[in-house]
Protein backbone atom coordinates (compact mmCIF):
# COMPACT_ATOMS: atom_id res chain seq x y z
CA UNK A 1 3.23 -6.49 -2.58
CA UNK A 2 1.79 -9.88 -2.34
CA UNK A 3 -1.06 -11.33 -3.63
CA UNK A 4 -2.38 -12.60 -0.15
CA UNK A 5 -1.82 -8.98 1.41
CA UNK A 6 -3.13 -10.24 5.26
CA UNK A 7 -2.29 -10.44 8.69
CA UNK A 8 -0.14 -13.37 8.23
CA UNK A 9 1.94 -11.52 5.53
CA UNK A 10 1.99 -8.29 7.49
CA UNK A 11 5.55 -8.69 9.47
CA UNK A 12 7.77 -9.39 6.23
CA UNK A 13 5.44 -6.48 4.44
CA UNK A 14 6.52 -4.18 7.48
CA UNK A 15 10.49 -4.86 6.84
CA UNK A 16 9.86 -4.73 2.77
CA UNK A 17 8.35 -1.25 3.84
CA UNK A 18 11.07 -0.25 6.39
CA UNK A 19 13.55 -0.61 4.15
CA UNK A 20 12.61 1.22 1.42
CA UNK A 21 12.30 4.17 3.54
CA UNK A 22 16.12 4.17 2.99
CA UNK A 23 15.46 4.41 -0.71
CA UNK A 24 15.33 7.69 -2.69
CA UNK A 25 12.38 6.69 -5.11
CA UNK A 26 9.66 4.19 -3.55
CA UNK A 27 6.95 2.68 -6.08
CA UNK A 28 4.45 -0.06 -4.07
CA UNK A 29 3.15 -2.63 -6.89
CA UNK A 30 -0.13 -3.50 -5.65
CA UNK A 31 -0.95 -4.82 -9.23
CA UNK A 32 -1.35 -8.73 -8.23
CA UNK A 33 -3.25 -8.29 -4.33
CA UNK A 34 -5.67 -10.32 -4.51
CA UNK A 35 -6.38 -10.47 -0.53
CA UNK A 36 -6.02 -7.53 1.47
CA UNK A 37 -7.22 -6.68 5.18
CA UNK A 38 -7.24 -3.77 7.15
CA UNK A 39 -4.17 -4.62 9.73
CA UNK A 40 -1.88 -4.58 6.10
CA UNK A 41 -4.09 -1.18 4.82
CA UNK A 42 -3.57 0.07 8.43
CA UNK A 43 0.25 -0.64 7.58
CA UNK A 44 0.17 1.05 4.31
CA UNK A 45 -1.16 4.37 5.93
CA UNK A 46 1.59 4.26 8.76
CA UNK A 47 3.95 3.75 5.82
CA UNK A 48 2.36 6.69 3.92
CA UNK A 49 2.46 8.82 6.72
CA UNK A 50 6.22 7.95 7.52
CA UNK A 51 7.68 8.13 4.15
CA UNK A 52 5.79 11.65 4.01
CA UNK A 53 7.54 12.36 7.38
CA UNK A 54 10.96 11.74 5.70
CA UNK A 55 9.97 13.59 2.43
CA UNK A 56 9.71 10.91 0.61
CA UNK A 57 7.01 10.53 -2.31
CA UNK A 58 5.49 6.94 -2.64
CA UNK A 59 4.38 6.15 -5.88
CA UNK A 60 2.34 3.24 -7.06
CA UNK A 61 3.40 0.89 -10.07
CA UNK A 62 -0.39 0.00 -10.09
CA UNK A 63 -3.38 -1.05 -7.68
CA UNK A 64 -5.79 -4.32 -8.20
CA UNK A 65 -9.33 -4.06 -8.02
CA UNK A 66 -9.31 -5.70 -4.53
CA UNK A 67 -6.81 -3.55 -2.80
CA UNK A 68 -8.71 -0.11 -4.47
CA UNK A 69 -11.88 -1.51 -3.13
CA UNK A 70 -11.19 -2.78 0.18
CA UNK A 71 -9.12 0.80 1.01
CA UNK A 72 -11.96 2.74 -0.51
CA UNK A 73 -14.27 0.78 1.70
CA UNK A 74 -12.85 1.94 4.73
CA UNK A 75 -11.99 5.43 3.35
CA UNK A 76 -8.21 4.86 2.68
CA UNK A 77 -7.76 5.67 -0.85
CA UNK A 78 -7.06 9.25 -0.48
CA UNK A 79 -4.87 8.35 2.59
CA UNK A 80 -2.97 6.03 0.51
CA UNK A 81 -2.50 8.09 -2.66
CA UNK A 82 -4.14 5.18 -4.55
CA UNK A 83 -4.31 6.04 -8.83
CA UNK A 84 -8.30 6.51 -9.45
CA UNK A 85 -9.30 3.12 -10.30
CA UNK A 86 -10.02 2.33 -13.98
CA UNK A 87 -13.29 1.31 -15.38
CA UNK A 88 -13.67 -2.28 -16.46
């Protein structure tokens, strides 16, 4: 995922998505987000709820402190499957 995770970024994080919907094993690296609003979290849940759809499991690599937060903020972290964040 990118570090600016925003609106701007959102089409070419749609097709990244889309296409690993194909894939048999999909792992999101949201280790190096730095910048993350909720049209790209809003994404992420479509994507969670589509790759469940297909029986696929989505796994993540890791999670930065400001993608955990913001999706916790807004209640997403269970949605997401987010790891539990570690202490600092």
């Amino acid at each position: 995922m990118p570090a600016d995770c925003r609106m701007a970024d959102v089409g070419e994080l749609h097709t990244q998505l889309k296409s690993a919907l194909g894939g048999s094993q999909i792992v999101l690296d949201g280790t190096t987000v730095d910048r993350v609003d909720t049209a790209a979290l809003q994404l992420l849940v479509v994507f969670q709820h589509e790759a469940r759809k297909r029986e696929r499991q989505v796994q993540w690599a890791g999670v930065s402190a400001p993608l955990y937060d913001a999706a916790s903020q807004l209640g997403l972290a269970e949605a997401l499957a987010l790891p539990a964040k570690k202490p600092a």
